[in-house]
N, C-alpha and C. Protein backbone atom coordinates (compact mmCIF):
# COMPACT_ATOMS: atom_id res chain seq x y z
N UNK A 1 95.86 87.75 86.78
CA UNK A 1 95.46 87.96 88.17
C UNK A 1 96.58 87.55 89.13
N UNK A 2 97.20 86.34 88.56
CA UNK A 2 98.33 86.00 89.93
C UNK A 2 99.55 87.06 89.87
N UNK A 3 99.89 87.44 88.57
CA UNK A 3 100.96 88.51 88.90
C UNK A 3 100.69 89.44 89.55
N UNK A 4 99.51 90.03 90.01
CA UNK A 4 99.76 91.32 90.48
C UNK A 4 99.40 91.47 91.65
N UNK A 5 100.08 92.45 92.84
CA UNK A 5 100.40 92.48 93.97
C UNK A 5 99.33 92.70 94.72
N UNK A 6 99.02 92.27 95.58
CA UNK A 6 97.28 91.99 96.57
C UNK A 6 97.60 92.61 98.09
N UNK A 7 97.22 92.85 98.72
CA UNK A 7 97.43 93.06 100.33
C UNK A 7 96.19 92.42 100.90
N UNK A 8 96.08 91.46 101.55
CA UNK A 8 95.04 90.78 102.55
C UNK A 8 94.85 91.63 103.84
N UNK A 9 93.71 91.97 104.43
CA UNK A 9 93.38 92.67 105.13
C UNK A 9 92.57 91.93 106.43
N UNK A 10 92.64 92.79 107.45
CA UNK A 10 91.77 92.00 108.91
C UNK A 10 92.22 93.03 109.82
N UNK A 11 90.82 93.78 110.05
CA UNK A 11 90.41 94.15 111.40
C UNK A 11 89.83 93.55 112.43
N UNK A 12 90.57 93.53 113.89
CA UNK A 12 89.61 93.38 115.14
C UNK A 12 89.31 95.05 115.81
N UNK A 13 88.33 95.00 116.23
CA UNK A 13 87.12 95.94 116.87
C UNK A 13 86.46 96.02 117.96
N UNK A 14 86.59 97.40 118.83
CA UNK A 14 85.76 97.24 119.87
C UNK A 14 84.16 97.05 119.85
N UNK A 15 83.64 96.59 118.97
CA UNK A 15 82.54 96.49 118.57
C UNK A 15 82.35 96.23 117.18
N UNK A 16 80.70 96.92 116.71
CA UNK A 16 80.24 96.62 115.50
C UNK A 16 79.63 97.89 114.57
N UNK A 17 80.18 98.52 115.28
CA UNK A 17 79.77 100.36 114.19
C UNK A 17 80.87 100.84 114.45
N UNK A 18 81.34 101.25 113.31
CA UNK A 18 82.79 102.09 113.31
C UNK A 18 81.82 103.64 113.03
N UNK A 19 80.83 103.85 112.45
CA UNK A 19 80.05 105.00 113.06
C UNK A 19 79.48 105.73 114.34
N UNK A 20 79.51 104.30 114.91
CA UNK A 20 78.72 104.60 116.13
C UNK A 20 80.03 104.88 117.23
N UNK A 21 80.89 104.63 116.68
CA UNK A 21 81.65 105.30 117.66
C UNK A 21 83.26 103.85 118.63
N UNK A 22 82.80 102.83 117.55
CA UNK A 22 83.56 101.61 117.55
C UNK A 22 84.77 102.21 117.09
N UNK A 23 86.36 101.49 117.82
CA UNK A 23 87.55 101.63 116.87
C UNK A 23 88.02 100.27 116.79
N UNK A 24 88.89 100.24 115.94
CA UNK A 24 89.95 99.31 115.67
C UNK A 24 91.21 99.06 116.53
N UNK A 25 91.10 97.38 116.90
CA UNK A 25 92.14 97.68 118.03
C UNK A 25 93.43 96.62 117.20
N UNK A 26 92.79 96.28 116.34
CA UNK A 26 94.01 94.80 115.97
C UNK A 26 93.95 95.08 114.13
N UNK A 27 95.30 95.42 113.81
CA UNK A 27 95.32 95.52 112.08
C UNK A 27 96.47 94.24 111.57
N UNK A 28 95.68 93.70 110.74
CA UNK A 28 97.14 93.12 110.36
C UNK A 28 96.83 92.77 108.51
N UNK A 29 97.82 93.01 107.66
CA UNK A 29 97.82 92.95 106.57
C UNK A 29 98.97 91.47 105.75
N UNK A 30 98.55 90.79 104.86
CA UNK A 30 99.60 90.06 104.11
C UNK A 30 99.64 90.78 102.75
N UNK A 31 101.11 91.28 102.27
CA UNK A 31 101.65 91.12 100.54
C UNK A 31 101.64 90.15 100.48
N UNK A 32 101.13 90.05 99.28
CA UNK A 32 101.50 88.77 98.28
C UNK A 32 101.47 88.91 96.64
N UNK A 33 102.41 88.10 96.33
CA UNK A 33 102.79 88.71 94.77
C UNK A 33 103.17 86.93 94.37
N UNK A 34 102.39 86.98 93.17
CA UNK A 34 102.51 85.55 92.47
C UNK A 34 101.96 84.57 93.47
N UNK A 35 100.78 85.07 93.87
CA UNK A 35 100.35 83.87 95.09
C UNK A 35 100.86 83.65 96.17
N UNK A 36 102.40 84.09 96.66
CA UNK A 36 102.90 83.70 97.82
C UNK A 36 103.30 84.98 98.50
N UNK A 37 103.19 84.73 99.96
CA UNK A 37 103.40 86.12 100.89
C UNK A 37 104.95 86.35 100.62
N UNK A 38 105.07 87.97 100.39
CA UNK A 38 106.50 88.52 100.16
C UNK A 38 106.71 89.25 101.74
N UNK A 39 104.98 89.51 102.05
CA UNK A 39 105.61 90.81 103.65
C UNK A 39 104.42 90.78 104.60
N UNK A 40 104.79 91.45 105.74
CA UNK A 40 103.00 91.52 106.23
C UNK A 40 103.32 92.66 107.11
N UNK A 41 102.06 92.91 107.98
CA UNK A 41 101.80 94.12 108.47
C UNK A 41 101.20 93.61 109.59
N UNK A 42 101.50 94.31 111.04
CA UNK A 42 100.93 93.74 112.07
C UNK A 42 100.73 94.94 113.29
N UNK A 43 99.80 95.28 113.93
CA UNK A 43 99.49 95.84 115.17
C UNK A 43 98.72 96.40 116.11
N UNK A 44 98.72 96.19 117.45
CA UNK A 44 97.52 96.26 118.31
C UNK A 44 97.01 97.63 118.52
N UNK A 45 95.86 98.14 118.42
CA UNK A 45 96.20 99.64 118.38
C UNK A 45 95.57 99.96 119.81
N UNK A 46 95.51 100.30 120.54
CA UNK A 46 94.92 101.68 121.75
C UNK A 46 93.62 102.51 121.26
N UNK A 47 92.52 101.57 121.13
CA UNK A 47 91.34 102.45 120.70
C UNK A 47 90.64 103.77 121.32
N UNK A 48 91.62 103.73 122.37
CA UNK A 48 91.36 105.21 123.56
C UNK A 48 89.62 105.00 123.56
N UNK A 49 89.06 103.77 123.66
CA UNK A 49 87.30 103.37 124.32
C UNK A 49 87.51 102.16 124.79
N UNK A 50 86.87 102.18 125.43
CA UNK A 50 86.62 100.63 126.33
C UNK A 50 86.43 99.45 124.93
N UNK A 51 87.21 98.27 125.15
CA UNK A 51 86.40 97.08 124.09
C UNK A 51 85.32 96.66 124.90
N UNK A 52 84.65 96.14 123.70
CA UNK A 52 82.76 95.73 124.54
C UNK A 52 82.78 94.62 125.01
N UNK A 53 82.11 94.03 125.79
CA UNK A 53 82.22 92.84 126.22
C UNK A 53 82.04 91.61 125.43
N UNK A 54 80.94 92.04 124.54
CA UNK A 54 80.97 91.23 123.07
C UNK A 54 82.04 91.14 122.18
N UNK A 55 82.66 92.01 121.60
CA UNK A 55 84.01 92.34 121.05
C UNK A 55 84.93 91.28 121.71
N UNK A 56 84.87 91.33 123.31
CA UNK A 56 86.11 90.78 123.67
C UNK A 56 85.84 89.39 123.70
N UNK A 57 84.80 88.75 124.15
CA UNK A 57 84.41 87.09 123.87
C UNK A 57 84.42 86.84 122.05
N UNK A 58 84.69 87.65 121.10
CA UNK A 58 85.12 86.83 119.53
C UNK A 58 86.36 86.93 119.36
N UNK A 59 87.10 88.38 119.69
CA UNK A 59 88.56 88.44 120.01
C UNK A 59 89.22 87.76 120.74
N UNK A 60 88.57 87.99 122.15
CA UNK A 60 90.15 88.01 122.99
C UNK A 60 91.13 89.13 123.28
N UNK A 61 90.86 90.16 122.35
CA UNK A 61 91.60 91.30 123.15
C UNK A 61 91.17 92.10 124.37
N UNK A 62 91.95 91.94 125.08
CA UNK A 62 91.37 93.01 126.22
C UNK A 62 91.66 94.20 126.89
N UNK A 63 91.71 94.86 127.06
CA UNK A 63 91.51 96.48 127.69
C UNK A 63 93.67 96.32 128.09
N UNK A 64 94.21 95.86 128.48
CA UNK A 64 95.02 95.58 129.00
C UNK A 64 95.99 94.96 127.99
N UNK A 65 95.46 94.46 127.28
CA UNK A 65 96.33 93.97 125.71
C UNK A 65 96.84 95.29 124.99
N UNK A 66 95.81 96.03 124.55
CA UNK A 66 96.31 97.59 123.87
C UNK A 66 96.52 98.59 124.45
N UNK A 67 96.21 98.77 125.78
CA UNK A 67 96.71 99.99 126.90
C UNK A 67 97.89 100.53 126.28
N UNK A 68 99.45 99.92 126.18
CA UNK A 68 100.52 100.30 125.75
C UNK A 68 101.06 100.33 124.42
N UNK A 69 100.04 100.13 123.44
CA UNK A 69 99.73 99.79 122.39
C UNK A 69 99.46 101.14 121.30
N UNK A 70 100.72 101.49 119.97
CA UNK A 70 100.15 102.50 119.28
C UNK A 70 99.14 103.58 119.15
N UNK A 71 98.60 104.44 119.25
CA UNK A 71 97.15 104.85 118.24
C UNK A 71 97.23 104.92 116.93
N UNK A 72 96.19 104.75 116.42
CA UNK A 72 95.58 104.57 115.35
C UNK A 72 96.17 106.00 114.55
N UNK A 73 96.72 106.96 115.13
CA UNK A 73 97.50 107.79 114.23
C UNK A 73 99.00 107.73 114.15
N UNK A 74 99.23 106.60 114.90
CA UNK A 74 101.24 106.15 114.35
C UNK A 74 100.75 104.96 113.72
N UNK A 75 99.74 103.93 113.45
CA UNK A 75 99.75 103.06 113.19
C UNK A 75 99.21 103.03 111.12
N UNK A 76 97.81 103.90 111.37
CA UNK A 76 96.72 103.75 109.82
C UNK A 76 98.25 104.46 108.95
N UNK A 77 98.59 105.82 109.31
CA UNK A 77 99.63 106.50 108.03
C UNK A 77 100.83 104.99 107.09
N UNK A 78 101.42 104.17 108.21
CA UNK A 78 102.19 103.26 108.28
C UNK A 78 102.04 102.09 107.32
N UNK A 79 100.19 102.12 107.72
CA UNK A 79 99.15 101.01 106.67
C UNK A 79 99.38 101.32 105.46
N UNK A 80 99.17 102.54 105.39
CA UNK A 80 98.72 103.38 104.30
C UNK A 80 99.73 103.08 103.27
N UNK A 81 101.00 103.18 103.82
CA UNK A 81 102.29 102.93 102.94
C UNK A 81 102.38 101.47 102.58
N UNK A 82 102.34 100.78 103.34
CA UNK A 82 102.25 99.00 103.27
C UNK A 82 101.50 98.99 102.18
N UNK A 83 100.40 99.16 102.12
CA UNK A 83 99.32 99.36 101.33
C UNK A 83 99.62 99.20 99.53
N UNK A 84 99.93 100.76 99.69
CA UNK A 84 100.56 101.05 98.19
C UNK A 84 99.67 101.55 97.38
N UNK A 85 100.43 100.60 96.10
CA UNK A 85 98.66 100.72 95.12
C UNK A 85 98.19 99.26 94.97
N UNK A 86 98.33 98.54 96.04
CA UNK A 86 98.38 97.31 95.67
C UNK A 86 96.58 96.86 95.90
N UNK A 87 95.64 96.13 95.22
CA UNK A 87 95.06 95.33 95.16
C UNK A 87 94.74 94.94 96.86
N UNK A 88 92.83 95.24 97.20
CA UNK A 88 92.73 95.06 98.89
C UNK A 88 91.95 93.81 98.44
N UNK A 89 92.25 92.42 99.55
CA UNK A 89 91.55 91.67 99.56
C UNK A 89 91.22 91.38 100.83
N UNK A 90 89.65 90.73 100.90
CA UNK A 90 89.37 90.67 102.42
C UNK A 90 88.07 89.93 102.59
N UNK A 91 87.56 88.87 103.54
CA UNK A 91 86.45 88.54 103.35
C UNK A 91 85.23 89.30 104.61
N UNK A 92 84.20 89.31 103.53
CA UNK A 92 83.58 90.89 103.99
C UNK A 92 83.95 92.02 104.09
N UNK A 93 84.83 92.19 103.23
CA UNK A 93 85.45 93.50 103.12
C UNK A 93 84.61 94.85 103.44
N UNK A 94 83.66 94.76 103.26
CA UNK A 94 82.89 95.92 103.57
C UNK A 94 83.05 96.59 105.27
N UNK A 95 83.03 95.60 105.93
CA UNK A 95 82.93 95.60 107.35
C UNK A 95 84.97 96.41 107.76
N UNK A 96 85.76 95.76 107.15
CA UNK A 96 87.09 96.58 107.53
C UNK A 96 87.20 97.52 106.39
N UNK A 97 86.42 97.92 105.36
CA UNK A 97 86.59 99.03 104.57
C UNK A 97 85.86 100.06 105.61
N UNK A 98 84.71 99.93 106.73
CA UNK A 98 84.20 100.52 106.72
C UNK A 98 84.94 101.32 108.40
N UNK A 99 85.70 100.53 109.09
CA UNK A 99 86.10 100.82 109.95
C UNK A 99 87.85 101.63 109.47
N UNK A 100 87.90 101.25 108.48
CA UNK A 100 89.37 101.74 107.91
C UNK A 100 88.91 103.13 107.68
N UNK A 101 87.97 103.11 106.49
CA UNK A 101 87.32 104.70 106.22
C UNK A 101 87.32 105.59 107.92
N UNK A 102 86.05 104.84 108.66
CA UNK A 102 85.83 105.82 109.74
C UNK A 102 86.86 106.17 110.40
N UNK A 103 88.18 105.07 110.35
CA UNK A 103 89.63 105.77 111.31
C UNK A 103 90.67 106.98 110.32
N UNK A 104 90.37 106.63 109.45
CA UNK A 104 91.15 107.37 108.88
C UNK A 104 90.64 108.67 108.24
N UNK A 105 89.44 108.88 108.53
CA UNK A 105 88.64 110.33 108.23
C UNK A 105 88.77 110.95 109.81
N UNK A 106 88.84 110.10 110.77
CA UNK A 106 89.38 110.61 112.08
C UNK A 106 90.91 111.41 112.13
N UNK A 107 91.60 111.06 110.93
CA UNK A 107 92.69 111.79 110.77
C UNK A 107 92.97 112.24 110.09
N UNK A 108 91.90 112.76 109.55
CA UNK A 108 91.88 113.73 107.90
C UNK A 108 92.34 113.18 107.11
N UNK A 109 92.83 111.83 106.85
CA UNK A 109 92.63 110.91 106.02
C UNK A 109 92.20 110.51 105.00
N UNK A 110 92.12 109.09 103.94
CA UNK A 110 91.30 108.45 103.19
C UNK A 110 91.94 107.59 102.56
N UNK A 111 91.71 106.57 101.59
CA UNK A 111 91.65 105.65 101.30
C UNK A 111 91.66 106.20 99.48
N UNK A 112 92.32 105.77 98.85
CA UNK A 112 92.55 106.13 97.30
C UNK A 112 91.54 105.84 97.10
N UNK A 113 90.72 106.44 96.39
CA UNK A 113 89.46 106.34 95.50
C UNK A 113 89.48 105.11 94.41
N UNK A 114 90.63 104.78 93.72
CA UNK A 114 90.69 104.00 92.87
C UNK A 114 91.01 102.75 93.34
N UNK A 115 91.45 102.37 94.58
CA UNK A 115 91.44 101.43 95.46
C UNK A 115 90.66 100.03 95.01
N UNK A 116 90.89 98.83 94.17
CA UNK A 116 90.30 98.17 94.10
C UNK A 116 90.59 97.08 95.07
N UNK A 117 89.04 96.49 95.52
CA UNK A 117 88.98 95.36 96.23
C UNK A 117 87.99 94.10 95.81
N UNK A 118 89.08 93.18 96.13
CA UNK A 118 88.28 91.91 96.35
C UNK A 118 87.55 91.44 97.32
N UNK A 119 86.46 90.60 97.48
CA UNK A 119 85.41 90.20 98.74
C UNK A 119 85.52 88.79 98.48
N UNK A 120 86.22 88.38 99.38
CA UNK A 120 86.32 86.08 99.47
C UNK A 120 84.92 86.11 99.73
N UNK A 121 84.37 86.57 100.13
CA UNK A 121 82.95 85.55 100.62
C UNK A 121 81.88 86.06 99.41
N UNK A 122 82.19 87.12 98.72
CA UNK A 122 81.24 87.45 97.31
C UNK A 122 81.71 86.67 96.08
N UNK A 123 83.22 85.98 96.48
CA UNK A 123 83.78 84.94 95.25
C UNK A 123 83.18 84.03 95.44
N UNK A 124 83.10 83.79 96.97
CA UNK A 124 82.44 82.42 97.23
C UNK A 124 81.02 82.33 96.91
N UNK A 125 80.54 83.08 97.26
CA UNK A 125 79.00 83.04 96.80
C UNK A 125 78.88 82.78 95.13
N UNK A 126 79.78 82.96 94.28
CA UNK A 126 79.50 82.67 93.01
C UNK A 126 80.29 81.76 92.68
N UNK A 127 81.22 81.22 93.32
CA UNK A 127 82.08 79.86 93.06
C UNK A 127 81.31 78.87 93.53
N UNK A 128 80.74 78.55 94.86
CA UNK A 128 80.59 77.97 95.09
C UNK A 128 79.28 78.14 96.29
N UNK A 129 78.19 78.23 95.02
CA UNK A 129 76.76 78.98 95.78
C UNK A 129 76.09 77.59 96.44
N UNK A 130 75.32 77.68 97.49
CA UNK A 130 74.77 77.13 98.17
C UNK A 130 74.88 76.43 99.67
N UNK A 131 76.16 76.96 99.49
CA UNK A 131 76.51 77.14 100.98
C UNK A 131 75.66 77.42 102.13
N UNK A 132 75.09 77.06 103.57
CA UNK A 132 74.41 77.21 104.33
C UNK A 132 74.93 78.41 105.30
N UNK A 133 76.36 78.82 104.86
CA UNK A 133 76.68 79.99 105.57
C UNK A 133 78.08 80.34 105.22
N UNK A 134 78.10 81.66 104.42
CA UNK A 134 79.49 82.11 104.05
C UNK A 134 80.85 82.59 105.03
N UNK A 135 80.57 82.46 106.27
CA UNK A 135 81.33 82.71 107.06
C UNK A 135 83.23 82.54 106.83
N UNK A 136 83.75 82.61 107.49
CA UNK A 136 85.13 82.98 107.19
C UNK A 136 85.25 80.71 108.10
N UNK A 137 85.01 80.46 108.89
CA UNK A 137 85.15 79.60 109.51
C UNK A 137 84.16 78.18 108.59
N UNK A 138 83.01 78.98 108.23
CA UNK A 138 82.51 77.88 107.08
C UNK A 138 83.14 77.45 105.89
N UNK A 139 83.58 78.52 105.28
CA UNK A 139 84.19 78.73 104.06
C UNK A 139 85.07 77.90 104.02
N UNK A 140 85.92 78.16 105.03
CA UNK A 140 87.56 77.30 105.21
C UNK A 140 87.14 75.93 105.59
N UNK A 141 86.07 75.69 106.04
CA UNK A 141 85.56 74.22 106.22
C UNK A 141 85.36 73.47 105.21
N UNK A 142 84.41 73.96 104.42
CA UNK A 142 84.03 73.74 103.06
C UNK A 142 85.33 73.61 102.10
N UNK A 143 86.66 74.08 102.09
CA UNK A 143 87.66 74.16 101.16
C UNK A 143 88.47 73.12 101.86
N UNK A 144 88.36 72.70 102.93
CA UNK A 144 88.85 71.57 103.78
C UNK A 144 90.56 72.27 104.20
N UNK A 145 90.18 73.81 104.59
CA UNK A 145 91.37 74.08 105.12
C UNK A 145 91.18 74.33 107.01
N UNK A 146 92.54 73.89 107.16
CA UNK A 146 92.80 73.63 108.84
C UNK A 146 92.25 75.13 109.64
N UNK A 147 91.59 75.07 110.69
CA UNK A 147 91.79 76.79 111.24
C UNK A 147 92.59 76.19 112.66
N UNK A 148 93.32 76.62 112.64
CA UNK A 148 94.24 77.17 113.77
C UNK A 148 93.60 78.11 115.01
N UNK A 149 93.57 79.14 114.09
CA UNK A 149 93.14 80.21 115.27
C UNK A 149 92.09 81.06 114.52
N UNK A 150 90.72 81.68 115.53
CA UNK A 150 89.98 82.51 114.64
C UNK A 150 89.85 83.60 115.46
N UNK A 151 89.19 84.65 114.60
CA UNK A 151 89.19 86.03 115.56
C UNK A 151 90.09 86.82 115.92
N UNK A 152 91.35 86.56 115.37
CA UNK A 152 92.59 87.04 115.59
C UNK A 152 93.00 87.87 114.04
N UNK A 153 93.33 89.04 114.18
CA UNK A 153 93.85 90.03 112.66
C UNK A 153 94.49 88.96 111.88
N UNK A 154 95.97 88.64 112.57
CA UNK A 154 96.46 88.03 111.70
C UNK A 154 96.43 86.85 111.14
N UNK A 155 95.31 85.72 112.46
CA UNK A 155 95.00 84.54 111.75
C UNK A 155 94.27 84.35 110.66
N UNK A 156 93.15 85.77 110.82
CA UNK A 156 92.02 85.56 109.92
C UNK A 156 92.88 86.10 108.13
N UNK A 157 93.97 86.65 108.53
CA UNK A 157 94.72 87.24 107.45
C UNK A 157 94.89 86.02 106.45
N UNK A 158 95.48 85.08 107.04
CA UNK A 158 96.35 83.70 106.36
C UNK A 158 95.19 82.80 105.97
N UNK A 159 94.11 82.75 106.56
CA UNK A 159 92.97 81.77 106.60
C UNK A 159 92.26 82.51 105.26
N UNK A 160 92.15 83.69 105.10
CA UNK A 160 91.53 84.64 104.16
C UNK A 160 92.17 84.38 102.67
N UNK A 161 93.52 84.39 102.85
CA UNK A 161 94.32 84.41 101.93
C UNK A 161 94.37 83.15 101.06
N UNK A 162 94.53 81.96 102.32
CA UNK A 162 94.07 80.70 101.54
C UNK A 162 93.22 80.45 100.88
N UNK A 163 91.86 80.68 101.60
CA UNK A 163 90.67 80.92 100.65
C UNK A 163 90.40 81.36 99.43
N UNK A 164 91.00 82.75 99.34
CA UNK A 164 91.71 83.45 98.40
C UNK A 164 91.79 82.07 97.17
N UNK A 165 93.04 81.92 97.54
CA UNK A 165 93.89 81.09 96.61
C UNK A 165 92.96 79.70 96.31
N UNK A 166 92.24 79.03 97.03
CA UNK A 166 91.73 77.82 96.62
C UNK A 166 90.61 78.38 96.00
N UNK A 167 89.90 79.62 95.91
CA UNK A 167 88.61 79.71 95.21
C UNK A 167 89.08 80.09 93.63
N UNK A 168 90.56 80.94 93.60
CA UNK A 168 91.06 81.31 92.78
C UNK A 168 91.32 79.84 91.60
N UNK A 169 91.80 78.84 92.55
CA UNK A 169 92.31 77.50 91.69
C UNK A 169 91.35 76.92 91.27
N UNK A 170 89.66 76.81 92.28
CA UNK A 170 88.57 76.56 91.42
C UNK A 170 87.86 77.13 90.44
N UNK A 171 88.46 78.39 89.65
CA UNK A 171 88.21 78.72 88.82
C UNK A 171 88.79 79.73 88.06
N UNK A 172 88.82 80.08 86.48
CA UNK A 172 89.40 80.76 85.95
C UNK A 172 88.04 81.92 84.91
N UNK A 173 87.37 81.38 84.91
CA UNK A 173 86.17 81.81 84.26
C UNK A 173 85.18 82.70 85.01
N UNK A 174 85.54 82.76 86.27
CA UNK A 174 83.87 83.42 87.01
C UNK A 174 84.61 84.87 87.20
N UNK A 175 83.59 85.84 87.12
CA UNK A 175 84.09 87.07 86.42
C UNK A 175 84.09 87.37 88.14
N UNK A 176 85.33 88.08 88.76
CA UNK A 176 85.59 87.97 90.43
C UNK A 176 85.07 89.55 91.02
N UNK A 177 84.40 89.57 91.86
CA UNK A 177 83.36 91.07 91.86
C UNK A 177 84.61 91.98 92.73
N UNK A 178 84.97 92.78 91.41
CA UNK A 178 85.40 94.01 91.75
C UNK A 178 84.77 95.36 92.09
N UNK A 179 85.60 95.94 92.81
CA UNK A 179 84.80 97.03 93.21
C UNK A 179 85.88 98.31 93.21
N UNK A 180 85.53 99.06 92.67
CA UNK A 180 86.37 100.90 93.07
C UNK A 180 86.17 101.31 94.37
N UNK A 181 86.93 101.94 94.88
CA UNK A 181 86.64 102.71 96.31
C UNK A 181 85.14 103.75 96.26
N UNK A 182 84.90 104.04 94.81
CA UNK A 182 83.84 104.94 94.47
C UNK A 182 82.34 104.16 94.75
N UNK A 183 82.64 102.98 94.37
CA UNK A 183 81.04 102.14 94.24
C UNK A 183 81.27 101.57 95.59
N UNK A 184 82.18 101.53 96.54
CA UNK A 184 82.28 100.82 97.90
C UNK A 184 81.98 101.89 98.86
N UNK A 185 81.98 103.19 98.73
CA UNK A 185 81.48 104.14 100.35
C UNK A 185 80.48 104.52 99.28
């Protein structure tokens, strides 16, 4: 598992349905190979919709942050390459698989089918069950790692990643829930 190459993932959002009509305004990705970051990926995108007012009190991004800021069609192709065939990890992954899918079917797009991903907070739930709340901010509490900054792509990237790695060091035995791009949409 440690040899092979991972990409850590984190979307911020003008909201909470990438169906309903939510985009992605903040991407940021970490490589990492043998446990330690080799590269990363970073940028604000221009969701061409208003962010919600909710969106912007967990973020912090605001209307005026991404105005001059990429779209999501110079930015996802770019991902795409970063990407690779490398291994997606992410906690709650479902939630930026699901906004990744909806942007990138916006551009006739997709996401490799064979695409495997990891979920920190579905490791956690079987590493270390009984937790009163799997959150990204609990989690890192519980592992007694520092948060710096939350709500931010790329903080939640490094905070994710750690997690990553300390749930990884608490165990070698717990079978880690993989998923295909096929059993994930």
């Amino acid at each position: 598992m440690q040899q092979q190459e991972f990409v850590v993932l984190d979307v911020e959002t003008t909201g909470l349905s990438p169906w309903g009509g939510d985009r992605i305004v903040e991407i940021a990705a970490l490589k990492i190979k043998n446990l330690k970051p080799v590269s990363q990926f970073y940028s604000l995108i221009n969701p061409q919709r208003e962010i919600s007012w909710g969106a912007f009190q967990v973020n912090g991004i605001s209307q005026m942050m991404v105005e001059g800021s990429p779209l999501a069609a110079e930015v996802l192709p770019a991902f795409l390459e970063f990407l690779g065939e490398c291994h997606l990890i992410g906690h709650n992954i479902q939630f930026d698989l699901g906004f990744l899918a909806s942007e990138l079917a916006l551009l006739g797009l997709n996401l490799n089918e064979d695409l495997v991903t990891l979920d920190t907070m579905s490791m956690a739930r079987r590493i270390i069950p009984g937790l009163s709340s799997y959150s990204l901010s609990n989690l890192a509490l519980s592992l007694d790692i520092e948060i710096t900054q939350q709500h931010r792509a790329m903080a939640d990237v490094y905070l994710t990643f750690e997690i990553f790695r300390r749930l990884l060091a608490k165990t070698t035995k717990t079978i880690l829930p993989v998923r295909s791009a096929k059993e994930r949409l």
